[in-house]
C-alpha atoms as a PDB file:
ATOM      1  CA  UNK A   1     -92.021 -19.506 -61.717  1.00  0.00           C
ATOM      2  CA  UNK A   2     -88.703 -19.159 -59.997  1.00  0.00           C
ATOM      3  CA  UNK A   3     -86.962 -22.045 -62.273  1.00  0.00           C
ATOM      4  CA  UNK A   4     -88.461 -20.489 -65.349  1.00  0.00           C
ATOM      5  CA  UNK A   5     -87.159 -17.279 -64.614  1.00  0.00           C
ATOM      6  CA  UNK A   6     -83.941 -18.536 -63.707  1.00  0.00           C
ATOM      7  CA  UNK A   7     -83.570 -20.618 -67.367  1.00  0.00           C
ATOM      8  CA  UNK A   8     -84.605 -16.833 -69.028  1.00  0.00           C
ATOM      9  CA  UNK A   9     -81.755 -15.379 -67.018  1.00  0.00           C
ATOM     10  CA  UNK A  10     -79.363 -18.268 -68.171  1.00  0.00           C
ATOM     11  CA  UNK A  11     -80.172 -18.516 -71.504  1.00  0.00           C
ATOM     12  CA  UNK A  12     -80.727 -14.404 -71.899  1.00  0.00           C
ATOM     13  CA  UNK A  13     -84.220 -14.158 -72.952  1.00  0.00           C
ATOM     14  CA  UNK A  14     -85.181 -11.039 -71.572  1.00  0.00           C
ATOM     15  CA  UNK A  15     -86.041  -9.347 -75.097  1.00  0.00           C
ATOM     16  CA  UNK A  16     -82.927  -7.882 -75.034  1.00  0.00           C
ATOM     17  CA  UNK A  17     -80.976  -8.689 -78.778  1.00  0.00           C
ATOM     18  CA  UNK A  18     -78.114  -7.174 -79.805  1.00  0.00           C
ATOM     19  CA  UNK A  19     -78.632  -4.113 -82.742  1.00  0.00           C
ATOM     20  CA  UNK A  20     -77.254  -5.180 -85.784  1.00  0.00           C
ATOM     21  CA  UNK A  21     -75.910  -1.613 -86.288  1.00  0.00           C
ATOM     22  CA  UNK A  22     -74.091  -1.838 -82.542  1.00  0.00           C
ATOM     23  CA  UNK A  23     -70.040  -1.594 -83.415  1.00  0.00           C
ATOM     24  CA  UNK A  24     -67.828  -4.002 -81.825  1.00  0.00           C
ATOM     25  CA  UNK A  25     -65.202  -2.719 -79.400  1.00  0.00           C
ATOM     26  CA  UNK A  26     -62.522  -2.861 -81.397  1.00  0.00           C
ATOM     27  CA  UNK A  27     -64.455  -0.647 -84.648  1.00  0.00           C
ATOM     28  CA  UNK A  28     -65.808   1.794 -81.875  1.00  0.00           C
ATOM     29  CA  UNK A  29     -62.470   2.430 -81.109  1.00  0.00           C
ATOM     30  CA  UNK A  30     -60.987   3.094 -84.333  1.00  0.00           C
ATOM     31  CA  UNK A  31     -63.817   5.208 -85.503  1.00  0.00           C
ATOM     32  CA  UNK A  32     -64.000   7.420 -82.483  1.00  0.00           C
ATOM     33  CA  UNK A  33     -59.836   7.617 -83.209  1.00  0.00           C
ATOM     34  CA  UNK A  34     -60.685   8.726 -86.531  1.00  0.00           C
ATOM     35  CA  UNK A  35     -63.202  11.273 -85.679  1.00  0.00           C
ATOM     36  CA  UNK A  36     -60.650  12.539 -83.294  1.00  0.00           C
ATOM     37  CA  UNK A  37     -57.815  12.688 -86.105  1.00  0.00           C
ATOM     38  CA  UNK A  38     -60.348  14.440 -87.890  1.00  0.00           C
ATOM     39  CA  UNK A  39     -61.004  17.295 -85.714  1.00  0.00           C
ATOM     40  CA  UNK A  40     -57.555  17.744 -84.680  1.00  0.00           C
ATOM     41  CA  UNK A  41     -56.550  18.081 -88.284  1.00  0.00           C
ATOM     42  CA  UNK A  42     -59.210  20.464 -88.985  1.00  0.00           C
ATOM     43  CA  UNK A  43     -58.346  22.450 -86.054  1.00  0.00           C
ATOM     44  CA  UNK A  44     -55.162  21.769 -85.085  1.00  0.00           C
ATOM     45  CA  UNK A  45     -54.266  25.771 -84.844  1.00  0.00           C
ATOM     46  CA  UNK A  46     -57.250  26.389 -82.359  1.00  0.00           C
ATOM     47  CA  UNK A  47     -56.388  23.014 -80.037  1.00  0.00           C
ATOM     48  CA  UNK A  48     -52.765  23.839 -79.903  1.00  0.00           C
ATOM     49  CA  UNK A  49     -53.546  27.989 -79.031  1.00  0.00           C
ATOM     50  CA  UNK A  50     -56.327  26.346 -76.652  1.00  0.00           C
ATOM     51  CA  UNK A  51     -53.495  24.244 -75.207  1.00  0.00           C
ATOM     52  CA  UNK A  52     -51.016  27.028 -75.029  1.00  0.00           C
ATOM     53  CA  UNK A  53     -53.436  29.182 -73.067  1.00  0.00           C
ATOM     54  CA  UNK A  54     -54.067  26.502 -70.373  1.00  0.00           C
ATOM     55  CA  UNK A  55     -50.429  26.091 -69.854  1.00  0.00           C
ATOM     56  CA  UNK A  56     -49.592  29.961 -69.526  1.00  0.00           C
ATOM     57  CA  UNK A  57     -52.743  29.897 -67.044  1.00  0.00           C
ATOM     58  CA  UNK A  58     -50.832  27.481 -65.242  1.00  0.00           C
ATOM     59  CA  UNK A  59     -53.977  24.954 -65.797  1.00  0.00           C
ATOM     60  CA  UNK A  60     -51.759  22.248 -66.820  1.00  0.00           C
ATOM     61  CA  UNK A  61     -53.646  18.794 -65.626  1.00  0.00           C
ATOM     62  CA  UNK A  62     -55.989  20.474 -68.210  1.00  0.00           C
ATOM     63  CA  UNK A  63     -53.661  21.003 -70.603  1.00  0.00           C
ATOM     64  CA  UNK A  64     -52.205  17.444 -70.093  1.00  0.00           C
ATOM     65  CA  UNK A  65     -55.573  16.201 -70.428  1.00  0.00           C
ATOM     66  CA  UNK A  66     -56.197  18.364 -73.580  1.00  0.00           C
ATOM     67  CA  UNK A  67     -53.058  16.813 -75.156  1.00  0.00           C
ATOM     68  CA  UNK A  68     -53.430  13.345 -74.508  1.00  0.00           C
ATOM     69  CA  UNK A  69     -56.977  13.180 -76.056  1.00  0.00           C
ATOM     70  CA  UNK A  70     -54.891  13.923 -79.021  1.00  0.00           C
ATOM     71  CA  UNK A  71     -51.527  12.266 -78.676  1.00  0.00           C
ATOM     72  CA  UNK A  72     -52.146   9.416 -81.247  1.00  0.00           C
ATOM     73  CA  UNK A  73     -51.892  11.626 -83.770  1.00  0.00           C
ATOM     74  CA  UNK A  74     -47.869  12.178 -83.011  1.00  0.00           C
ATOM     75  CA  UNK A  75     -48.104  15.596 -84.252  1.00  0.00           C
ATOM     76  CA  UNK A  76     -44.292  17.016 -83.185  1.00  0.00           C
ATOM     77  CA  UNK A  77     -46.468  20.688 -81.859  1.00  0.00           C
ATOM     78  CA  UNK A  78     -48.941  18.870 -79.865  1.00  0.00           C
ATOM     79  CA  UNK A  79     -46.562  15.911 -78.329  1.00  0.00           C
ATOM     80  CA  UNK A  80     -43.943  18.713 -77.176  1.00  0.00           C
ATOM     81  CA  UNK A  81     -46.639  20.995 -75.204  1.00  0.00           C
ATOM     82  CA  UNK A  82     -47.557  17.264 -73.854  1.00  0.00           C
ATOM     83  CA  UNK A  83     -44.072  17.173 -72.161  1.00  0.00           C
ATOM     84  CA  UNK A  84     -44.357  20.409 -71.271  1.00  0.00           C
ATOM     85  CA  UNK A  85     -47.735  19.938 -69.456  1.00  0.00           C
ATOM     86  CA  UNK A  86     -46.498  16.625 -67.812  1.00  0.00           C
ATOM     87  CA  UNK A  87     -43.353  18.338 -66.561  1.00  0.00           C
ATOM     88  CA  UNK A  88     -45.246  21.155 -65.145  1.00  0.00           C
ATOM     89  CA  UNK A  89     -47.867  18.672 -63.834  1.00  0.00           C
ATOM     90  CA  UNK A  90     -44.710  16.229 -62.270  1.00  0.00           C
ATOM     91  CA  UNK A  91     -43.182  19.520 -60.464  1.00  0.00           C
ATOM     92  CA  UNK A  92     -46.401  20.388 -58.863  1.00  0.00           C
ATOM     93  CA  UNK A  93     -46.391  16.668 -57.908  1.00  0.00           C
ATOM     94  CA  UNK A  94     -43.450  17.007 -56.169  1.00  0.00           C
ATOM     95  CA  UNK A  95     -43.972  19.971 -54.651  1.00  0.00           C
ATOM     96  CA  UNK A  96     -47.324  19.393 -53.098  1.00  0.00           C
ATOM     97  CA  UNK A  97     -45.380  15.957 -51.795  1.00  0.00           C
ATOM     98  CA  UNK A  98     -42.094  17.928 -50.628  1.00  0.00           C
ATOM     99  CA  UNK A  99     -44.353  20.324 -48.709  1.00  0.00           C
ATOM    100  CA  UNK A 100     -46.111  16.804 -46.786  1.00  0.00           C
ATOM    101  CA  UNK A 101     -43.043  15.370 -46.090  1.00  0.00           C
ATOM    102  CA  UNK A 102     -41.728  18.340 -44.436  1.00  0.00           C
ATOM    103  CA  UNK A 103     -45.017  19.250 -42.444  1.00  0.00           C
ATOM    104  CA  UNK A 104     -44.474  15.501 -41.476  1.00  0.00           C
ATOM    105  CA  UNK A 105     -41.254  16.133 -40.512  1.00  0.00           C
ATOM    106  CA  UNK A 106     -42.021  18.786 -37.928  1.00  0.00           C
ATOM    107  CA  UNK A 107     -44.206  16.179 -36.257  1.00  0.00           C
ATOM    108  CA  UNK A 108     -41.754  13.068 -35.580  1.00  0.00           C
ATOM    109  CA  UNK A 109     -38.874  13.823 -32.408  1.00  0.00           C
ATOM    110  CA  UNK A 110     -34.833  13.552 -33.787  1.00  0.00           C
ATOM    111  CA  UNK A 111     -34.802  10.465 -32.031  1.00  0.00           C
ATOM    112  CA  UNK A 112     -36.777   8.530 -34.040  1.00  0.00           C
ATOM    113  CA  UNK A 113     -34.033   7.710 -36.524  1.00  0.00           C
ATOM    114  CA  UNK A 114     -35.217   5.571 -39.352  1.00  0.00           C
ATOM    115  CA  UNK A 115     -38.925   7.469 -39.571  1.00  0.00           C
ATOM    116  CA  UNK A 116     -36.681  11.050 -40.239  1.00  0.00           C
ATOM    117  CA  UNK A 117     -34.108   8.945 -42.560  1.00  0.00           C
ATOM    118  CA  UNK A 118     -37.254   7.595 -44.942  1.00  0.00           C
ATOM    119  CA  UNK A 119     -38.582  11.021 -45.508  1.00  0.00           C
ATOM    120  CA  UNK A 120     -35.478  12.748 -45.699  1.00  0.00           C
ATOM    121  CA  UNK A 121     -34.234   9.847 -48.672  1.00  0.00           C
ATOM    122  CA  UNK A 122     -37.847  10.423 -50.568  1.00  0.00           C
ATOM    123  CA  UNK A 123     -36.912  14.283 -50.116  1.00  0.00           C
ATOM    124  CA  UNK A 124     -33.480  13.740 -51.900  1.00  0.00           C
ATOM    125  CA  UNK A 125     -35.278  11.302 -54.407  1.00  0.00           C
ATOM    126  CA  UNK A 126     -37.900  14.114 -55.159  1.00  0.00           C
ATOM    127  CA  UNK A 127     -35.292  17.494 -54.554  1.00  0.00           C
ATOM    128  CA  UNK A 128     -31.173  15.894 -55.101  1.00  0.00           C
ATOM    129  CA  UNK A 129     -29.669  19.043 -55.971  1.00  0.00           C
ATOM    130  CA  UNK A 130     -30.715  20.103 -52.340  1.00  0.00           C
ATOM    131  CA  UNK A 131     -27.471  19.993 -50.332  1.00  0.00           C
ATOM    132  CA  UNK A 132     -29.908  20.336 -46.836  1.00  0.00           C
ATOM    133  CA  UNK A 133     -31.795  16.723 -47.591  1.00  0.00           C
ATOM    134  CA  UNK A 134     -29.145  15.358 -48.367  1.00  0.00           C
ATOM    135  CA  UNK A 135     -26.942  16.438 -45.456  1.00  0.00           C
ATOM    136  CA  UNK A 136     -29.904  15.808 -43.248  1.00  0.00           C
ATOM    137  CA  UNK A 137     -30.707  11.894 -44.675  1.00  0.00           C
ATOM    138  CA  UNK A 138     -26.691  11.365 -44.379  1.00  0.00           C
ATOM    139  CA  UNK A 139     -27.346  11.992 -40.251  1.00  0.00           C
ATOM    140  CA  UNK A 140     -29.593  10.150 -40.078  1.00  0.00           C
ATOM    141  CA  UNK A 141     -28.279   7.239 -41.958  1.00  0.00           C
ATOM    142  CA  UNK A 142     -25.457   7.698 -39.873  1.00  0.00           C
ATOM    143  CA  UNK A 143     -27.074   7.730 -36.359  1.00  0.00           C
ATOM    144  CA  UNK A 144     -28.870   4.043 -37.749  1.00  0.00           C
ATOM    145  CA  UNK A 145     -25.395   2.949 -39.215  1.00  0.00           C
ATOM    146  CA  UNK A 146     -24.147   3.627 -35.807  1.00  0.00           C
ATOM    147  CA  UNK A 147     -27.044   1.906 -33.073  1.00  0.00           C
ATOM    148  CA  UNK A 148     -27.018  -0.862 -35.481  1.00  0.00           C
ATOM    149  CA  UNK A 149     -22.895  -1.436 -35.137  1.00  0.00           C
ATOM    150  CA  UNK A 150     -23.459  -1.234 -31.398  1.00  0.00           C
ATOM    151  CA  UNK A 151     -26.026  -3.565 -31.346  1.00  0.00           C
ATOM    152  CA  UNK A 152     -23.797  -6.064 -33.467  1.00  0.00           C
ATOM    153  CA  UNK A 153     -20.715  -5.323 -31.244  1.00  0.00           C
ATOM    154  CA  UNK A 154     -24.038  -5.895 -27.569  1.00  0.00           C
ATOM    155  CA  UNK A 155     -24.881  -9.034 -29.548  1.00  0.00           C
ATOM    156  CA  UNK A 156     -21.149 -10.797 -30.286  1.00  0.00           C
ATOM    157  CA  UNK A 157     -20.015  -9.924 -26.500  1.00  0.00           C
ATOM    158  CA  UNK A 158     -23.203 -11.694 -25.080  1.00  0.00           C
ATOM    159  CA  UNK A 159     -22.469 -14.721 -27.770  1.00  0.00           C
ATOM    160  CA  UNK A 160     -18.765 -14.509 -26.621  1.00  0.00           C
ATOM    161  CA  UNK A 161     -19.776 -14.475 -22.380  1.00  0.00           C
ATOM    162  CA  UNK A 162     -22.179 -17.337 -23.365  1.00  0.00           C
ATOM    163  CA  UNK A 163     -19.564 -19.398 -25.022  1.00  0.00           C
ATOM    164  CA  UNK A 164     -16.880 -18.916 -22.174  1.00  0.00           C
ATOM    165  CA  UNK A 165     -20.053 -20.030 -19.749  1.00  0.00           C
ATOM    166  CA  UNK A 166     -20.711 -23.182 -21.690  1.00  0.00           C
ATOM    167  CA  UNK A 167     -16.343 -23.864 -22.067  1.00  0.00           C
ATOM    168  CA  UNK A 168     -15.970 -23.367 -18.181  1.00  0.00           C
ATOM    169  CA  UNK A 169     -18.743 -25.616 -17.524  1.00  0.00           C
ATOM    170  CA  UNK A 170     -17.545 -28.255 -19.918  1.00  0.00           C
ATOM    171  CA  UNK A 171     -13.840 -27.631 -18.460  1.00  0.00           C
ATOM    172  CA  UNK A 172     -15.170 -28.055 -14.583  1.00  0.00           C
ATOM    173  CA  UNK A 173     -17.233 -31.201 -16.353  1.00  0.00           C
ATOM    174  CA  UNK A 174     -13.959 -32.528 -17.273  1.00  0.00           C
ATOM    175  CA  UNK A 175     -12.399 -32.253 -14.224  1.00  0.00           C
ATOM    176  CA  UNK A 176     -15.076 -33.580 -12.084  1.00  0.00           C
ATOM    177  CA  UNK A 177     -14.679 -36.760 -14.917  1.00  0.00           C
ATOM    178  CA  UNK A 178     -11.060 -36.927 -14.272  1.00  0.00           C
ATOM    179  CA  UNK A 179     -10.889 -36.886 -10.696  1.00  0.00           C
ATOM    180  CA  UNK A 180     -14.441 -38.981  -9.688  1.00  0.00           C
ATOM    181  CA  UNK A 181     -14.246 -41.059 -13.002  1.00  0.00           C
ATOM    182  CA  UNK A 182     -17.960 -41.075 -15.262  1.00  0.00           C
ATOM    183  CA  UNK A 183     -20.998 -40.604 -13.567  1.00  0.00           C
ATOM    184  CA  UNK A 184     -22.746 -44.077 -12.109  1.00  0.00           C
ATOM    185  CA  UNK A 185     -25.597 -44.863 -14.173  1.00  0.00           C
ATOM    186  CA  UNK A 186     -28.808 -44.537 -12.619  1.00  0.00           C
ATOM    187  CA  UNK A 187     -31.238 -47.177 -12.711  1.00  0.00           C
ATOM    188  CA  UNK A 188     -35.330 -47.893 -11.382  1.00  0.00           C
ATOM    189  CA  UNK A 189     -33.899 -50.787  -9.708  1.00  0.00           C
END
């Protein structure tokens, strides 16, 4: 029973045949396009005041949804209030984001350096006509700028001390060598 049901699920005998009037993918497409041509065409006036409306009512994912269900058609009326909803819908982007970053700003101490810097530099990236982000991510940048050319300057005295340890002990080598002569070579025997 199991094997028999397993060759029906293989080979798709479950009843189930396709309708002869089922549309490919492809024709479903194009003929819901032209439907939608159609309409908008018919009632382009409506759609557009529609459109309008959402976008003084300050409904503009709406409106940008509205708009793109339509934007194949290129019309010049419809594709500019598109821009205009996607602008509108970009600035509230931003400002819902601006108002994170700073509420995540008040959370993180001045001393953490590189956390301020990143959300200070997505600030500018989302606000660069703001003089305050932009002073504030240059602090920043310059407190890292400045640990980091410390650490470099740490890191080349402790590779200088190390190489004047290895020289004296190579120069005290070569004394010992010149006074005592090579070392006897040690043997089991």
């Amino acid at each position: 029973v199991v094997f028999a049901l397993f060759l029906m699920f293989v080979l798709g005998d479950f009843g189930e045949t396709e309708s002869p009037n089922k549309l490919s993918g492809s024709e479903d497409i194009s003929t819901l396009r032209a439907a939608a041509a159609t309409k908008f065409k018919n009632e382009k006036i409506q759609i557009l005041k529609e459109i309008q409306d959402l976008l003084n009512n300050k409904e503009f994912e709406l409106a940008l949804r509205k708009t793109s269900a339509f934007a194949f058609t290129r019309d010049p009326d419809l594709l500019e209030l598109h821009s205009m909803a996607s602008l509108e819908v970009n600035k509230v982007k931003a400002a819902k984001e601006i108002a994170q970053l700073l509420g995540e700003l008040k959370d993180i101490p001045v001393s953490e350096f590189s956390a301020n810097r990143d959300r200070y530099k997505r600030l500018v990236e989302l606000s660069p006509n703001s003089q305050e982000y932009t002073d504030k991510y240059s602090f920043y940048q310059g407190q890292i700028d400045q640990r980091e050319a410390i650490a470099a300057k740490k890191k080349a005295a402790e590779e200088k001390k190390k190489l004047e340890a290895r020289l004296r002990l190579e120069a005290t080598n070569n004394e010992r060598v010149a006074k005592f002569g090579d070392r006897p070579i040690q043997s089991a025997w």
